[in-house]
C-alpha atoms as a PDB file:
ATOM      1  CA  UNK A   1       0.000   0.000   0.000  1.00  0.00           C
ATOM      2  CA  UNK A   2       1.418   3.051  -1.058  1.00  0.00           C
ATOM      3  CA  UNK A   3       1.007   6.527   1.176  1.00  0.00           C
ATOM      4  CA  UNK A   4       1.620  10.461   1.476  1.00  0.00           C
ATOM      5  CA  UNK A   5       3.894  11.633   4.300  1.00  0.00           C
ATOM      6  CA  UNK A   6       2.023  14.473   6.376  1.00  0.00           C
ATOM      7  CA  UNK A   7       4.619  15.473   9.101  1.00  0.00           C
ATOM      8  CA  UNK A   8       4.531  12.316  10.980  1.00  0.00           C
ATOM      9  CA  UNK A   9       0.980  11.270   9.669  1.00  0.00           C
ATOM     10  CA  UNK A  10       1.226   8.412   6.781  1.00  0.00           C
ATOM     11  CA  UNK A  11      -1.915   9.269   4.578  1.00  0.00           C
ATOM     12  CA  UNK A  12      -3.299   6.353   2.313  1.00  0.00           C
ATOM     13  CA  UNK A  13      -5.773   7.088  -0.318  1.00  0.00           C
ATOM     14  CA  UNK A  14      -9.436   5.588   0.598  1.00  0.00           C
ATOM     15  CA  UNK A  15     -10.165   2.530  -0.874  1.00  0.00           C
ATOM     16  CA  UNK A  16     -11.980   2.891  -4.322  1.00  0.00           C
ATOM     17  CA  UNK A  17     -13.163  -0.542  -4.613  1.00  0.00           C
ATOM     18  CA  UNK A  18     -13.908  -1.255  -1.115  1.00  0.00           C
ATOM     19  CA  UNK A  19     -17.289  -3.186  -0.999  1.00  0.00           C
ATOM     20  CA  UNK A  20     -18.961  -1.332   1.929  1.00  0.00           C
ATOM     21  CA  UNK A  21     -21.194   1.463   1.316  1.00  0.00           C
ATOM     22  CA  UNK A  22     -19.008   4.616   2.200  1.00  0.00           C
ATOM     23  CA  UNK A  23     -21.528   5.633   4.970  1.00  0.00           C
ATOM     24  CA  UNK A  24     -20.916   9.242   4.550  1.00  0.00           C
ATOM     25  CA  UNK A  25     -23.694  11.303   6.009  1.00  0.00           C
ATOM     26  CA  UNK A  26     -25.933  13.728   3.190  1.00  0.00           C
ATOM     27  CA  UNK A  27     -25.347  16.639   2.916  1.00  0.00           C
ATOM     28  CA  UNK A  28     -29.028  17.674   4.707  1.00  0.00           C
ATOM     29  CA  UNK A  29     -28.630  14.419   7.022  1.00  0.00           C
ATOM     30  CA  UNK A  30     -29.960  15.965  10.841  1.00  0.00           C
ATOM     31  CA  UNK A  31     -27.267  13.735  12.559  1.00  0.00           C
ATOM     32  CA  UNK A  32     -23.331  12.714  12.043  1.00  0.00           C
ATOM     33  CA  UNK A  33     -22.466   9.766  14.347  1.00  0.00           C
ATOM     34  CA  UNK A  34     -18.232   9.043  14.974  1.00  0.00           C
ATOM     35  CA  UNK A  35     -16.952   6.720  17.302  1.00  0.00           C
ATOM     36  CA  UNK A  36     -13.400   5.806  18.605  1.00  0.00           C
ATOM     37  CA  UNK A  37     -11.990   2.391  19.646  1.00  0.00           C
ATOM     38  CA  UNK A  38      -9.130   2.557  22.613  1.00  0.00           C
ATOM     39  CA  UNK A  39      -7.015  -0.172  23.185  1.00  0.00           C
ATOM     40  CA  UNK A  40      -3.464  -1.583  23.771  1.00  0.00           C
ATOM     41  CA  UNK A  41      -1.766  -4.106  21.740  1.00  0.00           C
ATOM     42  CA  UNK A  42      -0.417  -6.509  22.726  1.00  0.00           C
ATOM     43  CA  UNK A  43       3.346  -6.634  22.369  1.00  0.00           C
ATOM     44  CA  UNK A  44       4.638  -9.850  24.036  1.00  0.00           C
ATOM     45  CA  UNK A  45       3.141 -11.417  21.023  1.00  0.00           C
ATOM     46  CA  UNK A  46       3.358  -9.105  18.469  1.00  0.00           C
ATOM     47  CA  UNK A  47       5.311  -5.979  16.930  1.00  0.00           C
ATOM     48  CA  UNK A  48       3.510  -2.754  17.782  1.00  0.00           C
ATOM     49  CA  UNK A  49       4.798  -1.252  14.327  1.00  0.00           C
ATOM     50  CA  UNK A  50       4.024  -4.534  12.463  1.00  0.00           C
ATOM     51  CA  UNK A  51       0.319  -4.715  14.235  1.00  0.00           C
ATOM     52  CA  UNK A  52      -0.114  -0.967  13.407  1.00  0.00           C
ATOM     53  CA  UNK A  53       0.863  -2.464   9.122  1.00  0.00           C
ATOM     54  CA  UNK A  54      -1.867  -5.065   9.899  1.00  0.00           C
ATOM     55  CA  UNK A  55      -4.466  -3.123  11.245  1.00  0.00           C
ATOM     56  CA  UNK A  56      -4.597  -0.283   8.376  1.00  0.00           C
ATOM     57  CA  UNK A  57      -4.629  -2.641   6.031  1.00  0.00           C
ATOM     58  CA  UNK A  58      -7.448  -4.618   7.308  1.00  0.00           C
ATOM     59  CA  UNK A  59      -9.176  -1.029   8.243  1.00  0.00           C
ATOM     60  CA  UNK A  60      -8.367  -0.390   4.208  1.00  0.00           C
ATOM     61  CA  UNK A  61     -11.131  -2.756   3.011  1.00  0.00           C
ATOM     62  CA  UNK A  62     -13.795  -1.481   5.807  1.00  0.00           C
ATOM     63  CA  UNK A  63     -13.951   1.731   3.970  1.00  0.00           C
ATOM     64  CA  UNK A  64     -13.551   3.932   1.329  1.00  0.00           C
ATOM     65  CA  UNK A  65     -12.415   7.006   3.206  1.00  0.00           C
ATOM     66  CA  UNK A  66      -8.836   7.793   3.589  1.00  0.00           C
ATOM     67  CA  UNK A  67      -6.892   6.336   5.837  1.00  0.00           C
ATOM     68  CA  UNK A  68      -4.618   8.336   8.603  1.00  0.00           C
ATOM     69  CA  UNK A  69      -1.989   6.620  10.554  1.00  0.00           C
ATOM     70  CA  UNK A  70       0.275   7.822  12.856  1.00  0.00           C
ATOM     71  CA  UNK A  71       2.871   6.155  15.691  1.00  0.00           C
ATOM     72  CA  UNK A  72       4.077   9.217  16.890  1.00  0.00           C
ATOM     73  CA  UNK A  73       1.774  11.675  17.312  1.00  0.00           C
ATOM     74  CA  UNK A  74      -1.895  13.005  16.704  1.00  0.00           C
ATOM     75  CA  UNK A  75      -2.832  13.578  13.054  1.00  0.00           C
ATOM     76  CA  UNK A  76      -3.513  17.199  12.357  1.00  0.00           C
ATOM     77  CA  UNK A  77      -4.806  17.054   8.778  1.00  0.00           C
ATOM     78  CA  UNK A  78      -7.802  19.592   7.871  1.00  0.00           C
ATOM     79  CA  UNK A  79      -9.801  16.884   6.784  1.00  0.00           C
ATOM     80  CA  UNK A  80      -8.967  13.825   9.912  1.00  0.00           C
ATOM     81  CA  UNK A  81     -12.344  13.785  10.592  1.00  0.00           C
ATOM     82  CA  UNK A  82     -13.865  12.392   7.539  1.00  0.00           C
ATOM     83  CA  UNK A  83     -10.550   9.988   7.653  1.00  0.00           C
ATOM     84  CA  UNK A  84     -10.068   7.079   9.428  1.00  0.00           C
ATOM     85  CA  UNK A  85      -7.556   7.032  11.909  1.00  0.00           C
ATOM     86  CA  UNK A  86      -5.170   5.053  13.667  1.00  0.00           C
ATOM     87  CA  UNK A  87      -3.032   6.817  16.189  1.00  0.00           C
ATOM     88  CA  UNK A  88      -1.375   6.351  19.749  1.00  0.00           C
ATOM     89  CA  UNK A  89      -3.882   7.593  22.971  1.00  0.00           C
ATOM     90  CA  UNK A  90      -2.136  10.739  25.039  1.00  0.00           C
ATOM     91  CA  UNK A  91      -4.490   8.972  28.155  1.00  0.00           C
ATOM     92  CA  UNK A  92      -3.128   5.602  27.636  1.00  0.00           C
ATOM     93  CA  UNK A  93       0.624   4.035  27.995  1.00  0.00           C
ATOM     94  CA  UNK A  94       3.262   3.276  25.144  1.00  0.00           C
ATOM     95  CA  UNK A  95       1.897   0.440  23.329  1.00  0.00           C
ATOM     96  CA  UNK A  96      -2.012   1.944  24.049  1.00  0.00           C
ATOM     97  CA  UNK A  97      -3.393   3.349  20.640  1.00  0.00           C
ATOM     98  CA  UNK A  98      -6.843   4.922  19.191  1.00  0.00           C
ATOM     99  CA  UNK A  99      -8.844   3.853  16.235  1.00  0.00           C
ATOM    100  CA  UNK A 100     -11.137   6.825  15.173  1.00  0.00           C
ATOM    101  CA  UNK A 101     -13.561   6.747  11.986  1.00  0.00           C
ATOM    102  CA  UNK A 102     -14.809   8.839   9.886  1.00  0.00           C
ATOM    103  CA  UNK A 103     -18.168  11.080  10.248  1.00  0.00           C
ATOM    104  CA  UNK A 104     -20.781   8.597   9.484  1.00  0.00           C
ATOM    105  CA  UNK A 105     -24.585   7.546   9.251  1.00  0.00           C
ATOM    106  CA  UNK A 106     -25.772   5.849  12.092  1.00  0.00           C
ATOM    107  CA  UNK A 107     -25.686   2.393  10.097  1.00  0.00           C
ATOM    108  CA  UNK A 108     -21.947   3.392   9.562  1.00  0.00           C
ATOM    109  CA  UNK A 109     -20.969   2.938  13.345  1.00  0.00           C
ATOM    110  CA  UNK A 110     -22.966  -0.495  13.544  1.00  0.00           C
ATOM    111  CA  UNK A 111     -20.628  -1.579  10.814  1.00  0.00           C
ATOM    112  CA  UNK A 112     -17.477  -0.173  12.456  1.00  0.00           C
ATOM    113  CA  UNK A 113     -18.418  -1.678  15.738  1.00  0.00           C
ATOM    114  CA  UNK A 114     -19.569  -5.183  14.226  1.00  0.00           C
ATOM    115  CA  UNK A 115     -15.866  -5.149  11.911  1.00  0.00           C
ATOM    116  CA  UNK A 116     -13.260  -3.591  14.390  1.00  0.00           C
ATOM    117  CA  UNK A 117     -14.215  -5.289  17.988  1.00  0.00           C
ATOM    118  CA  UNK A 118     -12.914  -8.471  16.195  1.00  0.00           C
ATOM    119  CA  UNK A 119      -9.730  -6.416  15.505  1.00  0.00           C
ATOM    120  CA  UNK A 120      -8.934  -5.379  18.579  1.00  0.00           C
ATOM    121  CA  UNK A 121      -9.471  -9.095  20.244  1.00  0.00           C
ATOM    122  CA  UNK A 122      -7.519 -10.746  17.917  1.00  0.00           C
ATOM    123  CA  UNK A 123      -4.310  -8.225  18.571  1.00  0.00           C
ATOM    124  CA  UNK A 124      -4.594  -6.536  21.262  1.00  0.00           C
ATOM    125  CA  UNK A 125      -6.718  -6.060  24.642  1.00  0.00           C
ATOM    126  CA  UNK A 126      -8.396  -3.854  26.894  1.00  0.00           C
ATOM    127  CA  UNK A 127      -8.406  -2.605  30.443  1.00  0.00           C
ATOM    128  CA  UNK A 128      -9.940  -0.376  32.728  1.00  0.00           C
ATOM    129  CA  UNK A 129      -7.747   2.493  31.479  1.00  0.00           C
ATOM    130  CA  UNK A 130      -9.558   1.741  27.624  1.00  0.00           C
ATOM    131  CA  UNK A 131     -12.838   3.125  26.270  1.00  0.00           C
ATOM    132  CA  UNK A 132     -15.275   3.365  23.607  1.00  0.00           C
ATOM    133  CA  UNK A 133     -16.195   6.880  22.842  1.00  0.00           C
ATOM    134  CA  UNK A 134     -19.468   7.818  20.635  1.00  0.00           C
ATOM    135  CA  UNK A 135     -19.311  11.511  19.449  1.00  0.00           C
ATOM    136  CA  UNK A 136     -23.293  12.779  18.007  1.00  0.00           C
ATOM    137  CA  UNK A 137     -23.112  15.791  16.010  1.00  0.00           C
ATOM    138  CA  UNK A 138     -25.906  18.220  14.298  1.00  0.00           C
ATOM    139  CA  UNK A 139     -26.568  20.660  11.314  1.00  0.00           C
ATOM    140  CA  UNK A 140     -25.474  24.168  12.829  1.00  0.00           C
ATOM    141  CA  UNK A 141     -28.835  24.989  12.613  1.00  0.00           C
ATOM    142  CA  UNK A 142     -29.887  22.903  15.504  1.00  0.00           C
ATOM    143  CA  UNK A 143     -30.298  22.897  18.905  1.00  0.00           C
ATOM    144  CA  UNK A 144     -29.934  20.418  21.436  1.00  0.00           C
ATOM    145  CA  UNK A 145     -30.942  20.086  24.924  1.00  0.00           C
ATOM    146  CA  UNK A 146     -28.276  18.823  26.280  1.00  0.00           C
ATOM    147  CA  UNK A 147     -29.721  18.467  29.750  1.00  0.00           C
ATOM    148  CA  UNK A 148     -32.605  16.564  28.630  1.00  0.00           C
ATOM    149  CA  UNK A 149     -30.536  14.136  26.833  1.00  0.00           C
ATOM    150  CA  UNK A 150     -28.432  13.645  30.005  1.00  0.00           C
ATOM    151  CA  UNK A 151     -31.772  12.879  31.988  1.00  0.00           C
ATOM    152  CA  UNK A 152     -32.780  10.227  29.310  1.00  0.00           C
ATOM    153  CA  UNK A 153     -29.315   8.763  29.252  1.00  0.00           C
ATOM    154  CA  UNK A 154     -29.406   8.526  33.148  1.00  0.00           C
ATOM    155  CA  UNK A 155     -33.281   7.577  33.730  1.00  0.00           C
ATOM    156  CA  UNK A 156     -32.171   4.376  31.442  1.00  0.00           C
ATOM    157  CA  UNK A 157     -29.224   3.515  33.316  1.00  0.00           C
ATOM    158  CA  UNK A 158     -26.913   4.464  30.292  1.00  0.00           C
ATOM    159  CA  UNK A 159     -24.559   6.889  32.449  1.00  0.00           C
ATOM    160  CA  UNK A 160     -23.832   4.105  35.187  1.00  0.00           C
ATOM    161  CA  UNK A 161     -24.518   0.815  33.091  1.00  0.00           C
ATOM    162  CA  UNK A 162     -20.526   0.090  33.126  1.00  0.00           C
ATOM    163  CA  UNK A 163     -18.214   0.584  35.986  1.00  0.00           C
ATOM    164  CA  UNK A 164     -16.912   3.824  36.239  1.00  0.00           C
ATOM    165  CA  UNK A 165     -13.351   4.091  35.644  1.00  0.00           C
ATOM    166  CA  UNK A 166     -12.014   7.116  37.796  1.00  0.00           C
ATOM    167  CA  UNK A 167      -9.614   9.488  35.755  1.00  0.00           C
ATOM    168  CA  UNK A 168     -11.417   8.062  32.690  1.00  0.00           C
ATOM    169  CA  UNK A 169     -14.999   8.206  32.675  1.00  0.00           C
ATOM    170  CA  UNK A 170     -17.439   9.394  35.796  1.00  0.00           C
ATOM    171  CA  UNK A 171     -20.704   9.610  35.687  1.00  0.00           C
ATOM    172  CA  UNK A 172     -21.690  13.371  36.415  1.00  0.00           C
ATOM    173  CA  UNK A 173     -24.806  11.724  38.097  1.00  0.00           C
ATOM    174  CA  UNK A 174     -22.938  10.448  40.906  1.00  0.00           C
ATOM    175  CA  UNK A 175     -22.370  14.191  42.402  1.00  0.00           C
ATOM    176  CA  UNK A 176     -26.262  13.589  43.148  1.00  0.00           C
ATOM    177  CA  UNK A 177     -25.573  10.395  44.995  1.00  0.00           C
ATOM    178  CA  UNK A 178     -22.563  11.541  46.825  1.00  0.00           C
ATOM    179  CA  UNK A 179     -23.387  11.960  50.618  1.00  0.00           C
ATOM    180  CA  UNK A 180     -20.378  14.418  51.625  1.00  0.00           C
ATOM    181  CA  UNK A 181     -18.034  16.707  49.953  1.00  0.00           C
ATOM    182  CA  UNK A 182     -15.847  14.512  50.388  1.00  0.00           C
ATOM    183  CA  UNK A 183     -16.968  11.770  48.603  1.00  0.00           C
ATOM    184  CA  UNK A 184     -17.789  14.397  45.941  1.00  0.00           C
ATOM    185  CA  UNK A 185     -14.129  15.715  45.930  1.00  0.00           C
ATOM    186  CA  UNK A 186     -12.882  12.057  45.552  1.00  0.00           C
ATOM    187  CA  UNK A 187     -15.003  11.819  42.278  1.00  0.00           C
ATOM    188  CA  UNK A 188     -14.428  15.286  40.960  1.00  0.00           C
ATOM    189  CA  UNK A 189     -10.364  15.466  41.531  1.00  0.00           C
ATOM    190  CA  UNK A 190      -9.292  12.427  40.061  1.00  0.00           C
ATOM    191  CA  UNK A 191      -6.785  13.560  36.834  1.00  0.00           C
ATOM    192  CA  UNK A 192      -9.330  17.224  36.813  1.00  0.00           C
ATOM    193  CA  UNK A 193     -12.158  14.492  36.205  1.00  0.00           C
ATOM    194  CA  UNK A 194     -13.301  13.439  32.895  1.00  0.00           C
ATOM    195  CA  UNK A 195     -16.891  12.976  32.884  1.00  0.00           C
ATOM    196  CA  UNK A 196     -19.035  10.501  30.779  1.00  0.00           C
ATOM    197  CA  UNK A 197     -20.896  13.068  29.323  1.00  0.00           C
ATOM    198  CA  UNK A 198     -18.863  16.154  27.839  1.00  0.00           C
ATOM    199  CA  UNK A 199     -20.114  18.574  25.481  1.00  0.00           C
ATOM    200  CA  UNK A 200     -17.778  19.883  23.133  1.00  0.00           C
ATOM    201  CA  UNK A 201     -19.242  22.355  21.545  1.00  0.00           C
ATOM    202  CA  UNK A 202     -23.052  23.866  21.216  1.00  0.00           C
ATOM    203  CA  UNK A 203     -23.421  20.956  18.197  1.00  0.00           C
ATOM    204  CA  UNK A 204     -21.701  17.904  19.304  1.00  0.00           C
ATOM    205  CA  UNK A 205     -21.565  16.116  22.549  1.00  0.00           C
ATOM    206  CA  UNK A 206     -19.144  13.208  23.195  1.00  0.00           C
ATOM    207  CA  UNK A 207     -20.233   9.867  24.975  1.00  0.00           C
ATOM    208  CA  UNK A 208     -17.337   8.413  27.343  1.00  0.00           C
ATOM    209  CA  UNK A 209     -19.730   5.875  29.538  1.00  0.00           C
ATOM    210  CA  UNK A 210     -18.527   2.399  28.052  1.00  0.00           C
ATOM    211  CA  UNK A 211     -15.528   1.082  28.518  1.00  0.00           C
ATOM    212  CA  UNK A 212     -13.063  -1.028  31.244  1.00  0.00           C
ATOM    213  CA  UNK A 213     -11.481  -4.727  31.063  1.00  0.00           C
ATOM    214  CA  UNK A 214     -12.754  -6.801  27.925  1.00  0.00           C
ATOM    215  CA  UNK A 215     -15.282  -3.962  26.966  1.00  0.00           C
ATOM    216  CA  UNK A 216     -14.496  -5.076  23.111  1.00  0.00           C
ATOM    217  CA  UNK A 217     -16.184  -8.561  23.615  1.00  0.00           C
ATOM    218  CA  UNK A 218     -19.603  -6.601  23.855  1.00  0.00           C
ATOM    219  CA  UNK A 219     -20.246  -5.687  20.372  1.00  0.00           C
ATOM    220  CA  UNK A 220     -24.071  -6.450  20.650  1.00  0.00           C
ATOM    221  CA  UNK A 221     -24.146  -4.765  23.775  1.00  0.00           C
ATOM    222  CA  UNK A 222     -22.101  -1.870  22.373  1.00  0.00           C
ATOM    223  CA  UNK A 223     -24.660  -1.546  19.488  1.00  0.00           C
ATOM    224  CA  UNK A 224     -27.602  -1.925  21.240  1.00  0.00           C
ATOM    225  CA  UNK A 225     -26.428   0.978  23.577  1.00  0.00           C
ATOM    226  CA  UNK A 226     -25.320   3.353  20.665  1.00  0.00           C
ATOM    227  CA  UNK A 227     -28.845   2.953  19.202  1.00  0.00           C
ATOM    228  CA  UNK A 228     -30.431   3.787  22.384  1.00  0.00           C
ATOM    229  CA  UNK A 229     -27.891   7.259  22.427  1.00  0.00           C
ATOM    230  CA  UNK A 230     -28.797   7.901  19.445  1.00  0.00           C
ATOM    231  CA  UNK A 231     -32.670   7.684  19.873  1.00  0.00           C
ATOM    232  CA  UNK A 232     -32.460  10.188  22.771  1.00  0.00           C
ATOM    233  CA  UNK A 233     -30.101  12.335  20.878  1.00  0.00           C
ATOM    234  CA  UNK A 234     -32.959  12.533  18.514  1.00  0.00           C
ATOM    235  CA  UNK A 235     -35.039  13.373  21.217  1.00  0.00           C
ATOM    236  CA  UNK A 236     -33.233  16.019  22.826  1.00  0.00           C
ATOM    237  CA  UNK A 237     -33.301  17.712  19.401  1.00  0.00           C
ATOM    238  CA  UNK A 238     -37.567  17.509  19.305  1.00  0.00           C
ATOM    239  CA  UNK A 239     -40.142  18.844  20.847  1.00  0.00           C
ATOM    240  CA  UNK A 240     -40.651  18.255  24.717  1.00  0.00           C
ATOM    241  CA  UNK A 241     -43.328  16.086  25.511  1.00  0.00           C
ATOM    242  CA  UNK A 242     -45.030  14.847  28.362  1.00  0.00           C
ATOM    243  CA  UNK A 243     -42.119  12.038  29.486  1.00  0.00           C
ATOM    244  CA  UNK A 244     -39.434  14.830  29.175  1.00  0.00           C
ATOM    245  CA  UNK A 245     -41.431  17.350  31.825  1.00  0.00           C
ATOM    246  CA  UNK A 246     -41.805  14.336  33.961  1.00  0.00           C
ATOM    247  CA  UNK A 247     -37.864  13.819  33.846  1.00  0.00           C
ATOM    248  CA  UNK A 248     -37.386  17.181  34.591  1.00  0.00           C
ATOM    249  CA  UNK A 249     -39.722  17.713  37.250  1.00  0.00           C
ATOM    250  CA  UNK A 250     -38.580  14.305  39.266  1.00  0.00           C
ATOM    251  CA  UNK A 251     -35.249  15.566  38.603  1.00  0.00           C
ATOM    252  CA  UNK A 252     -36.486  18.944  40.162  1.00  0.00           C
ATOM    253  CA  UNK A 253     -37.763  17.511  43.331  1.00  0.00           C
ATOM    254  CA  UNK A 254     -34.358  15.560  43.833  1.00  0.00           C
ATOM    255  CA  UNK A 255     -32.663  19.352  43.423  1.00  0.00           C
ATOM    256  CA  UNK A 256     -35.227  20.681  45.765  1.00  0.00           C
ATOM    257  CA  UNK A 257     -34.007  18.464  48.517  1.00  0.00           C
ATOM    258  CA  UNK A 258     -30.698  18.638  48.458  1.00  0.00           C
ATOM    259  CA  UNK A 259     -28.927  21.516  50.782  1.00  0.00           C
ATOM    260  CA  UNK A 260     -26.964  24.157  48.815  1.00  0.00           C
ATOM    261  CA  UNK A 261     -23.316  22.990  48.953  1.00  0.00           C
ATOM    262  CA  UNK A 262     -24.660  20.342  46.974  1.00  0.00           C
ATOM    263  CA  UNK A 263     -26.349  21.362  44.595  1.00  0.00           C
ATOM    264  CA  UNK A 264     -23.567  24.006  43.971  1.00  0.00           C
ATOM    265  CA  UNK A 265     -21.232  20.945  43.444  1.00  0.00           C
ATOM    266  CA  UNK A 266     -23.705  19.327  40.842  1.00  0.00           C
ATOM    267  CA  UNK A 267     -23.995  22.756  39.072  1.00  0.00           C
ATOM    268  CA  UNK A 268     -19.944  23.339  38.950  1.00  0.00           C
ATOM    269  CA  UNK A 269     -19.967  19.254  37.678  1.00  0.00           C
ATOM    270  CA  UNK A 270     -22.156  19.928  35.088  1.00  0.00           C
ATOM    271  CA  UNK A 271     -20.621  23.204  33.813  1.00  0.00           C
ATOM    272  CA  UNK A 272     -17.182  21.489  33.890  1.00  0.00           C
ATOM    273  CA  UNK A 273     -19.033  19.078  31.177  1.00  0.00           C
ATOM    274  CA  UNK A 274     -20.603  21.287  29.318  1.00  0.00           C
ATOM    275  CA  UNK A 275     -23.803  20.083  30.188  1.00  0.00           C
ATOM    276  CA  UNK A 276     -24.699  24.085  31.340  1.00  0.00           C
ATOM    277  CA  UNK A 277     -23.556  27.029  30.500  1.00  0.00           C
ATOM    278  CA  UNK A 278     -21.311  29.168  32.788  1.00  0.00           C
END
């Protein structure tokens, strides 16, 4: 396979006969769906630059988007997001590395998940330190409510359906459940705290709650979840309707009757994520 040196970044042109639909997202498509796979390979059996070889070429025939890969650092390219990517994780150790595809439908992460989990098993593992992130995206136009989507996420168990992994993913929920400020401080202190839910800006919110030790032998569960994201995604970009003001109000009540040091710690959490404004 022949490539284009970009700094550090080896760029290799998509794949023009790749059999997969390219899953690029219309032009007027609402949504844009990305997801990233984090994981360490596993070098007592294997060379991590030989693996690296392996993996874009198998990555090659998933897609027809160009391919970024990079041992050294993060790819800076103009266009990395439409790319796929393969490139080492600043949160994870040497041989600890990120796949990252390209801006796609919906059915396009279902196919990433389904063809890369298999990937990962077969050369390389995970840990507590790994995740799966989901990043949901909309027209400019658009609005989202990103407090009713957190609400949704929570009232379904989403937020707190896999162990949290402190200085990796909390749950911004748990400020709600923590008894003292010091329990609070425990949570909220732990590498500046990088919640599960983070928005990064006014049209895209990033999804850090699965993860942990073997989380890439879940690819049913790791679809099924997505699709339920993605539903209340939709949902926090509609109108609200009678379930939503329920959410909010029983969320309300819980606010009500909590003193004020508290609740000032859940506000401070949730500005921290992005969740409200400052």
């Amino acid at each position: 396979m022949q490539y284009i040196l970009e700094g550090t970044t080896k760029r290799y042109q998509g794949n023009s006969s790749c059999k997969y639909p390219s899953f690029k997202p219309k032009e007027n498509d609402l949504c844009r769906y990305g997801c990233e796979f984090e994981f360490y390979i596993d070098t007592e059996q294997y060379r991590y630059s030989a693996v690296i070889d392996t993996l874009t070429k198998a990555l090659y025939e998933l897609t027809s988007a160009d391919i970024l890969v990079d041992e050294i650092s993060i790819p800076h390219a103009a266009d990395k997001n439409h790319c796929m990517q393969i490139k080492p994780d600043i949160s994870l150790e040497d041989n600890g590395v990120e796949i990252s595809v390209p801006i796609s439908t919906k059915e396009g992460i279902l196919h990433y998940i389904q063809m890369i989990l298999p990937l990962v098993e077969q050369y390389g593992y995970t840990n507590e330190e790994t995740g799966f992130h989901i990043h949901m995206s909309t027209l400019g136009s658009s609005h989202i409510d990103f407090y009713r989507f957190m609400l949704l996420c929570d009232d379904a168990g989403l937020l707190s359906a896999w162990k949290p992994r402190i200085g990796y993913s909390q749950n911004v929920m748990d400020i709600l459940s923590s008894h003292t400020k010091q329990e609070a401080r425990i949570i909220k202190t732990k590498k500046g705290t990088i919640w599960n839910l983070e928005r990064i800006d006014p049209h895209h919110i990033e999804i850090k709650s699965i993860g942990g030790t073997d989380y890439h032998k879940e690819t049913e569960r790791l679809m099924s979840e997505f699709e339920i994201y993605a539903d209340y995604f939709i949902q926090a970009l509609g109108v609200v309707t009678l379930e939503h003001k329920r959410l909010l109000e029983n969320h309300k009540q819980m606010l009500d009757s909590m003193d004020k040091e508290a609740k000032g710690r859940f506000a401070s959490a949730l500005i921290e994520a992005g969740i409200l404004d400052n």
